[in-house]
PDB file of N, CA and C in Angstrom:
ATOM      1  N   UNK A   1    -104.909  31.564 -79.318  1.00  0.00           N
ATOM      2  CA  UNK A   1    -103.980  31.865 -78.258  1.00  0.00           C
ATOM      3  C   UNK A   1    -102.625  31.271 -78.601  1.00  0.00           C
ATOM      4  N   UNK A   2    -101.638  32.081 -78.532  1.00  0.00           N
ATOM      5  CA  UNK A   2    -100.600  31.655 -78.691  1.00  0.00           C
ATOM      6  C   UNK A   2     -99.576  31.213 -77.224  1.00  0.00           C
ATOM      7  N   UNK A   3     -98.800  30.348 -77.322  1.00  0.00           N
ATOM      8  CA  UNK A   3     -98.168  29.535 -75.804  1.00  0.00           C
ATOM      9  C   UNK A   3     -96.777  30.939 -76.080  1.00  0.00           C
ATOM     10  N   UNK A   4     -96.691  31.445 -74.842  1.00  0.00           N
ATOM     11  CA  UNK A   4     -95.157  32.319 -74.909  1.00  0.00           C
ATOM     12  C   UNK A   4     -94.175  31.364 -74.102  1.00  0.00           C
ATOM     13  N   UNK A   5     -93.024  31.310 -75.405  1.00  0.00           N
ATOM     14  CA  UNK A   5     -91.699  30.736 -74.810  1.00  0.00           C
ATOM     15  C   UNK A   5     -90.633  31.084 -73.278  1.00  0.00           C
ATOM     16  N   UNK A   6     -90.276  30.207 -73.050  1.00  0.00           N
ATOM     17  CA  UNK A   6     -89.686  31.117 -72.267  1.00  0.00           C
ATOM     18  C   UNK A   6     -87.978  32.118 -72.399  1.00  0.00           C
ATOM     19  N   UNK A   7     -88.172  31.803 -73.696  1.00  0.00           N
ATOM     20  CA  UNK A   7     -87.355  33.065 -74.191  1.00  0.00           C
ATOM     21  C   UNK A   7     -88.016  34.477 -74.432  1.00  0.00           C
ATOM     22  N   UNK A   8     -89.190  34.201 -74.576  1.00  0.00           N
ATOM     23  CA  UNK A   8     -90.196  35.653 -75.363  1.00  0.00           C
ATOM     24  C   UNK A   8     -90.441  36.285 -74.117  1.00  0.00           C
ATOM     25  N   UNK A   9     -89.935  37.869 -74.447  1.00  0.00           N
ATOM     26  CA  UNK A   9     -90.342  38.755 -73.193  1.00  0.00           C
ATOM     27  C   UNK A   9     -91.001  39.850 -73.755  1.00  0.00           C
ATOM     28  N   UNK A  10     -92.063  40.061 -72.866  1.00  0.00           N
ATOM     29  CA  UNK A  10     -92.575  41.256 -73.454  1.00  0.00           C
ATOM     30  C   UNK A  10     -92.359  42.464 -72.747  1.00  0.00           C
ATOM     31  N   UNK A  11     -91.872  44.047 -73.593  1.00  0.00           N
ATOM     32  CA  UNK A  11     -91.493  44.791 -72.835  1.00  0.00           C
ATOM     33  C   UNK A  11     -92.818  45.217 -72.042  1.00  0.00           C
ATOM     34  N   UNK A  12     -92.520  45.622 -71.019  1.00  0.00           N
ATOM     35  CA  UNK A  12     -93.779  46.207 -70.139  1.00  0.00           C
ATOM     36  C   UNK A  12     -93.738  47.957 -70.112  1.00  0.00           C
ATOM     37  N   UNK A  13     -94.460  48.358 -69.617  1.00  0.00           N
ATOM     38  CA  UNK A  13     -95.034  50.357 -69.939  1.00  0.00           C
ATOM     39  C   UNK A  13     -94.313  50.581 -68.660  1.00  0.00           C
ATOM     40  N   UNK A  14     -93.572  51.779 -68.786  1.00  0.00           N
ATOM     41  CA  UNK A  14     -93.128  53.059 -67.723  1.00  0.00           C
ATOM     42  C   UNK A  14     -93.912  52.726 -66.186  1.00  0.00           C
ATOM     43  N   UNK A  15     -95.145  52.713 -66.339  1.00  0.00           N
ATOM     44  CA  UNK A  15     -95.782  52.726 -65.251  1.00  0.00           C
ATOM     45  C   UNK A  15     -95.745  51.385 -64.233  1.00  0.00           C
ATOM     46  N   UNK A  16     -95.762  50.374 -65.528  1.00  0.00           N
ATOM     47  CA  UNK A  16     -95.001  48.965 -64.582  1.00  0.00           C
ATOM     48  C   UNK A  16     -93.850  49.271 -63.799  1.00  0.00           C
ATOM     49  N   UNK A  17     -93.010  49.285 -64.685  1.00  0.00           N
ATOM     50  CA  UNK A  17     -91.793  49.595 -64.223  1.00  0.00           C
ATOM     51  C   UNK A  17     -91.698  50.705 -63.052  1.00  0.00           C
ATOM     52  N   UNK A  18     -92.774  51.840 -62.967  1.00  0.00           N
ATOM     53  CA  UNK A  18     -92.565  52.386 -61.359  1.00  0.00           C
ATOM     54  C   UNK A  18     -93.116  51.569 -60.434  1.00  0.00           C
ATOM     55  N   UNK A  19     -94.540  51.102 -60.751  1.00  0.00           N
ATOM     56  CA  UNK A  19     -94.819  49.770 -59.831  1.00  0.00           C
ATOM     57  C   UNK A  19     -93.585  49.177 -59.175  1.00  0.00           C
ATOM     58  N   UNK A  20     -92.933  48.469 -60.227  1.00  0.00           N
ATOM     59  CA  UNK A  20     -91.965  47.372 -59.746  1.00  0.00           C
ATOM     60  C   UNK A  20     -90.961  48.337 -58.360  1.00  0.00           C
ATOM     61  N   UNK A  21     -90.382  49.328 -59.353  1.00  0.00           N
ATOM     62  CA  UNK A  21     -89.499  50.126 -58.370  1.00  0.00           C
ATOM     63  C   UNK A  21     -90.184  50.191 -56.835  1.00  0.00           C
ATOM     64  N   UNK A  22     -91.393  51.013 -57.123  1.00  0.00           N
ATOM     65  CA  UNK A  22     -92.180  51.120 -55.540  1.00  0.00           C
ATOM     66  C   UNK A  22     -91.624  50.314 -54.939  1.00  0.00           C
ATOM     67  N   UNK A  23     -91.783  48.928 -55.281  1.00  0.00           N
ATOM     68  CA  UNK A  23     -92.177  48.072 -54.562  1.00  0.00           C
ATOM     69  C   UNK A  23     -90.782  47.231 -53.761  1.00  0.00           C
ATOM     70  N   UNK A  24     -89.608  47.520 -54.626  1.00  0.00           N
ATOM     71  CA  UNK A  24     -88.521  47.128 -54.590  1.00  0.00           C
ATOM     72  C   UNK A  24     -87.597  47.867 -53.594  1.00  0.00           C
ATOM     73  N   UNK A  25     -88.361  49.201 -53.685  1.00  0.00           N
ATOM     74  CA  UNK A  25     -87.904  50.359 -52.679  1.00  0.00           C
ATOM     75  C   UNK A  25     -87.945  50.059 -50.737  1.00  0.00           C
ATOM     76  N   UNK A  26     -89.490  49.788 -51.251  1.00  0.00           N
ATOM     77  CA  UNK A  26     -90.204  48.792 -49.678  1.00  0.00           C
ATOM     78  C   UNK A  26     -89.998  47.503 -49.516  1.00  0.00           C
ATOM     79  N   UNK A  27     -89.353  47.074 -50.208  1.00  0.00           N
ATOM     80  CA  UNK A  27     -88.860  45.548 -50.380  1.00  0.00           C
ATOM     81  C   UNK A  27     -89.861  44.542 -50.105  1.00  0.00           C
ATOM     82  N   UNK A  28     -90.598  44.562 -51.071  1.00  0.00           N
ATOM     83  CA  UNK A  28     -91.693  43.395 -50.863  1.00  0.00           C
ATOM     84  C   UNK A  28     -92.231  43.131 -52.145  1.00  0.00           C
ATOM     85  N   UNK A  29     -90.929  42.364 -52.995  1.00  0.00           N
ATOM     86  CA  UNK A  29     -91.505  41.693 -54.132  1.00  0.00           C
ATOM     87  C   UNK A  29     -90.640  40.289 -54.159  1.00  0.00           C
ATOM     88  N   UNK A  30     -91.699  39.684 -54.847  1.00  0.00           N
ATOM     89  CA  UNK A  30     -91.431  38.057 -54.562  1.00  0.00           C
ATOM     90  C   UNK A  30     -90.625  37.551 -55.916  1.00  0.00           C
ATOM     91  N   UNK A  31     -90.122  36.984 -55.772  1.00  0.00           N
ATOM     92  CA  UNK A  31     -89.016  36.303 -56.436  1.00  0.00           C
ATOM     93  C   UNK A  31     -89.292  36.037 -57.615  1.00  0.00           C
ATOM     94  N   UNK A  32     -90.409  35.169 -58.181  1.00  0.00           N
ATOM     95  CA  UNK A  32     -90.931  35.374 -59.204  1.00  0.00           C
ATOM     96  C   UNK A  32     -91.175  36.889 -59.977  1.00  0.00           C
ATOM     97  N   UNK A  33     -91.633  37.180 -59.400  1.00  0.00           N
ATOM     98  CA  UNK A  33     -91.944  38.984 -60.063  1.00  0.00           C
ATOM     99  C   UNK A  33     -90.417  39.378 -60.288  1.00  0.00           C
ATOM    100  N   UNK A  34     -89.843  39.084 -59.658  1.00  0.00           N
ATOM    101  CA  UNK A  34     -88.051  39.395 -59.605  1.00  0.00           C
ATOM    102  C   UNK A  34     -87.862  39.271 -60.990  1.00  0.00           C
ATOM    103  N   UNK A  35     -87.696  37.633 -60.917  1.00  0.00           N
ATOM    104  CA  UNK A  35     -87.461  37.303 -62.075  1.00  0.00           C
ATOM    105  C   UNK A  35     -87.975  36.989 -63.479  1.00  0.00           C
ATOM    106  N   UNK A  36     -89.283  37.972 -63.453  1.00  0.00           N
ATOM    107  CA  UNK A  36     -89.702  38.030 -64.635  1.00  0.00           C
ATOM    108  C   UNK A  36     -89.484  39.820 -64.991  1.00  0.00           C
ATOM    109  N   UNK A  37     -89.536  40.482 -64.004  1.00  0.00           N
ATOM    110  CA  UNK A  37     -89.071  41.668 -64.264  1.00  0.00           C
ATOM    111  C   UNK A  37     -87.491  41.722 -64.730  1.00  0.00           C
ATOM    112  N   UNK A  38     -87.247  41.357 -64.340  1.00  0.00           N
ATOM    113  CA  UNK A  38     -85.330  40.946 -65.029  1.00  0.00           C
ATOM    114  C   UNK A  38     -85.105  40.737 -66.323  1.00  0.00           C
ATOM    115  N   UNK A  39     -86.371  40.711 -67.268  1.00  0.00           N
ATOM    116  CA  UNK A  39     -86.333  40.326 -68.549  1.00  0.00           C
ATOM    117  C   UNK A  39     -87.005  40.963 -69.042  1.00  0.00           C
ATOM    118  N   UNK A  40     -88.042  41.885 -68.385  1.00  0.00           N
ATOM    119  CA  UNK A  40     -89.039  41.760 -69.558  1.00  0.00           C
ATOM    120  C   UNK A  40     -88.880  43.940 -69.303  1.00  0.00           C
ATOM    121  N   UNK A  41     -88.544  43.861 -68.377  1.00  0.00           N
ATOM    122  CA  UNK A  41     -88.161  45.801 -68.563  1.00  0.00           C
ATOM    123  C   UNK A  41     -87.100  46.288 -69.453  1.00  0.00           C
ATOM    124  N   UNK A  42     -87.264  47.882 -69.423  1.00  0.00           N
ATOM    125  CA  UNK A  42     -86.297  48.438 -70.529  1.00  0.00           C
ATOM    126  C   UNK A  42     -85.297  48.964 -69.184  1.00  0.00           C
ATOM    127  N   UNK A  43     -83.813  48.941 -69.479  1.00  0.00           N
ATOM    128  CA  UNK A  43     -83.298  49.307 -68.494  1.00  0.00           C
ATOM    129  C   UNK A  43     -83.419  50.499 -68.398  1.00  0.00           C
ATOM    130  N   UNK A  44     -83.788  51.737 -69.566  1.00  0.00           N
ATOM    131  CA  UNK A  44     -83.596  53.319 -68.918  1.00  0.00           C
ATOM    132  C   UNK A  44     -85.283  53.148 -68.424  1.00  0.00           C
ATOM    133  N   UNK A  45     -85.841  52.299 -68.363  1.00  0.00           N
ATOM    134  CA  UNK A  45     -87.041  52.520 -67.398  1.00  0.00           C
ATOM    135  C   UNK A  45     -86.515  52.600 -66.166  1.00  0.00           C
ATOM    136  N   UNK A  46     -86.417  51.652 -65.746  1.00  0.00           N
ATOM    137  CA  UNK A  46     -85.673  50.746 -64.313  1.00  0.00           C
ATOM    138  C   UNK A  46     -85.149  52.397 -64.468  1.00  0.00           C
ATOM    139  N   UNK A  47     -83.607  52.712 -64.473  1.00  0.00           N
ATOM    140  CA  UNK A  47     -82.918  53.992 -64.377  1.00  0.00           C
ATOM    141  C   UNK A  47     -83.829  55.292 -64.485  1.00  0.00           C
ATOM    142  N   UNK A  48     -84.854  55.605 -65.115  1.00  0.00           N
ATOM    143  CA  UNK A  48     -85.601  57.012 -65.134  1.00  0.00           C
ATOM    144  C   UNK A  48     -86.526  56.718 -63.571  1.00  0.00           C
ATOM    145  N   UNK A  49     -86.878  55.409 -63.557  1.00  0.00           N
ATOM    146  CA  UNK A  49     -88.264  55.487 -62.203  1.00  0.00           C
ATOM    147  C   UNK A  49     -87.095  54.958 -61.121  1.00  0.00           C
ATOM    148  N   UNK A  50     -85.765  54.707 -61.069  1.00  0.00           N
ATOM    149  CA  UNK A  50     -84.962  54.566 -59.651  1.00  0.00           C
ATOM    150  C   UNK A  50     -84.955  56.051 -59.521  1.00  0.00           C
ATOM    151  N   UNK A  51     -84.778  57.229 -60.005  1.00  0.00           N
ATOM    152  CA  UNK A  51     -84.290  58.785 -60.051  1.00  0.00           C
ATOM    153  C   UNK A  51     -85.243  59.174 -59.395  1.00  0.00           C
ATOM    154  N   UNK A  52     -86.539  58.667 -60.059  1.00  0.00           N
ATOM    155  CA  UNK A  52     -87.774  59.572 -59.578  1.00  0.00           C
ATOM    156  C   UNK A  52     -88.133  58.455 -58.559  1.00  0.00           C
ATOM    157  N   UNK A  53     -87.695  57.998 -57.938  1.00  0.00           N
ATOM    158  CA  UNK A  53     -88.210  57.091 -56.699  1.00  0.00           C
ATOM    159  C   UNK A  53     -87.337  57.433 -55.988  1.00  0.00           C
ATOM    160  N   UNK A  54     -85.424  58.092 -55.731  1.00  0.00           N
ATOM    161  CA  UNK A  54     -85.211  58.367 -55.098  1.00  0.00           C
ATOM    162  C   UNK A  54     -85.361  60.221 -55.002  1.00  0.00           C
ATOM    163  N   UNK A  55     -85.831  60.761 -55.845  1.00  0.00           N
ATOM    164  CA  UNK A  55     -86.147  62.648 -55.559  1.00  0.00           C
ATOM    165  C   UNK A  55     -87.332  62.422 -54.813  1.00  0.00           C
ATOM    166  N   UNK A  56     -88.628  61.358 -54.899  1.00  0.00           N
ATOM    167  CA  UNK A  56     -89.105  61.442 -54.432  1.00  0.00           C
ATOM    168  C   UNK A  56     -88.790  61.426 -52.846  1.00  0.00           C
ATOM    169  N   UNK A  57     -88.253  59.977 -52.366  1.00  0.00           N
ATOM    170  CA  UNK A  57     -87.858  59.796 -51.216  1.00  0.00           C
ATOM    171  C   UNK A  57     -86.798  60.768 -50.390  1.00  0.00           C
ATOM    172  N   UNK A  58     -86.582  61.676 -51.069  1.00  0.00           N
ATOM    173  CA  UNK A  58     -85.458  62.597 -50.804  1.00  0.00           C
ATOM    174  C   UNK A  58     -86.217  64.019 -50.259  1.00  0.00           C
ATOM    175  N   UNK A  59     -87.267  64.360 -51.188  1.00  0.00           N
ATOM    176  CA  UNK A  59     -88.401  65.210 -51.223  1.00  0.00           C
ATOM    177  C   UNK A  59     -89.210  64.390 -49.481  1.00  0.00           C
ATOM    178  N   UNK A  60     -90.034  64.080 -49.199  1.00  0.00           N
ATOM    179  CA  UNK A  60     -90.409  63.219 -48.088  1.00  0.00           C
ATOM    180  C   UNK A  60     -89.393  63.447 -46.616  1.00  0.00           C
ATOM    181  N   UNK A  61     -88.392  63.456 -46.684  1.00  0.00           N
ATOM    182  CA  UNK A  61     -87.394  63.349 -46.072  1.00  0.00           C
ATOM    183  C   UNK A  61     -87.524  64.660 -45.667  1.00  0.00           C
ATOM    184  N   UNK A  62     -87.413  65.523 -46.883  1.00  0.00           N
ATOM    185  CA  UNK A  62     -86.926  67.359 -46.273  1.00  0.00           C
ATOM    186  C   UNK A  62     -88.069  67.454 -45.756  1.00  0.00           C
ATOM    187  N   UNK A  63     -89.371  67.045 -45.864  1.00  0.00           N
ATOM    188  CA  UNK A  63     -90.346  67.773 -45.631  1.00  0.00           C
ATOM    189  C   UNK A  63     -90.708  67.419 -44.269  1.00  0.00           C
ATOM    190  N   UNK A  64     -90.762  65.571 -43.650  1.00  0.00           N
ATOM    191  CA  UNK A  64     -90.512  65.419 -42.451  1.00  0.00           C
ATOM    192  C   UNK A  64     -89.852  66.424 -41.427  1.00  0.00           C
ATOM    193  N   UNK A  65     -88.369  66.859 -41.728  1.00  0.00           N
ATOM    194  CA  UNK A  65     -86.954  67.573 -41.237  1.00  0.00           C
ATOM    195  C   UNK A  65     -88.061  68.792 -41.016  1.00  0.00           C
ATOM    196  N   UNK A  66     -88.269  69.532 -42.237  1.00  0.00           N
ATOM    197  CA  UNK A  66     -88.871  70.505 -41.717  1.00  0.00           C
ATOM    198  C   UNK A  66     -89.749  71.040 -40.616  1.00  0.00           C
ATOM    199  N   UNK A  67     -90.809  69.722 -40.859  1.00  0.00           N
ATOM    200  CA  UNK A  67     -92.022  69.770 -39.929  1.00  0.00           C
ATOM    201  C   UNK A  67     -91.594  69.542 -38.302  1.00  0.00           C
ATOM    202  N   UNK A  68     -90.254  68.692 -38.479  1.00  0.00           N
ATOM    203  CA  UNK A  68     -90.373  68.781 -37.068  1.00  0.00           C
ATOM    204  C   UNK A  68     -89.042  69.787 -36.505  1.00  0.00           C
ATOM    205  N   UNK A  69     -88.415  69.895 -36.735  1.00  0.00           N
ATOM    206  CA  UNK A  69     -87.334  70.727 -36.617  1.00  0.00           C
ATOM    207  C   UNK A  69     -87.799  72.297 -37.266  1.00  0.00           C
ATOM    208  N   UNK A  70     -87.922  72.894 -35.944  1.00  0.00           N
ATOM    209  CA  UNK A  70     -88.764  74.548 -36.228  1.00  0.00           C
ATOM    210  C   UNK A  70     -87.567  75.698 -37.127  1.00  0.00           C
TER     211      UNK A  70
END
C-alpha cells in the first residue's frame, strides 16, 4: 500500500463527476467532498455534466408547465 500525498490527486470517471454535480445542484455536499473534488476532477467534466444537469433541469421544468397548464 502506498500513503497518497496530499499533493497526489487522482482524476476521478465522468460518472463521479455527475454524482458530484447532482448533488451540488440540490446542494447537499459537505465540505470535505468540496474540497477534494476541487482537485481531483477534470474541468471539461465539471463543464460537460453542469450542461447536462442543466438540459436536464430545463427538460423537467417544460414538462411540469405542460402538465399543468392545458
Amino acid at each position: 500500500m502506498s500513503a497518497s500525498k496530499p499533493g497526489d490527486s487522482e482524476k476521478r470517471s465522468f460518472f463521479a463527476t455527475l454524482q458530484a454535480v447532482f448533488w451540488s445542484f440540490v446542494g447537499l455536499r459537505r465540505r470535505a467532498d468540496y474540497e477534494k473534488d476541487a482537485t481531483s476532477f477534470n474541468p471539461f467534466y465539471v463543464i460537460g455534466a453542469g450542461l447536462i444537469g442543466v438540459a436536464l433541469f430545463i427538460a423537467v421544468l417544460i414538462v411540469i408547465v405542460k402538465m399543468v397548464v392545458p
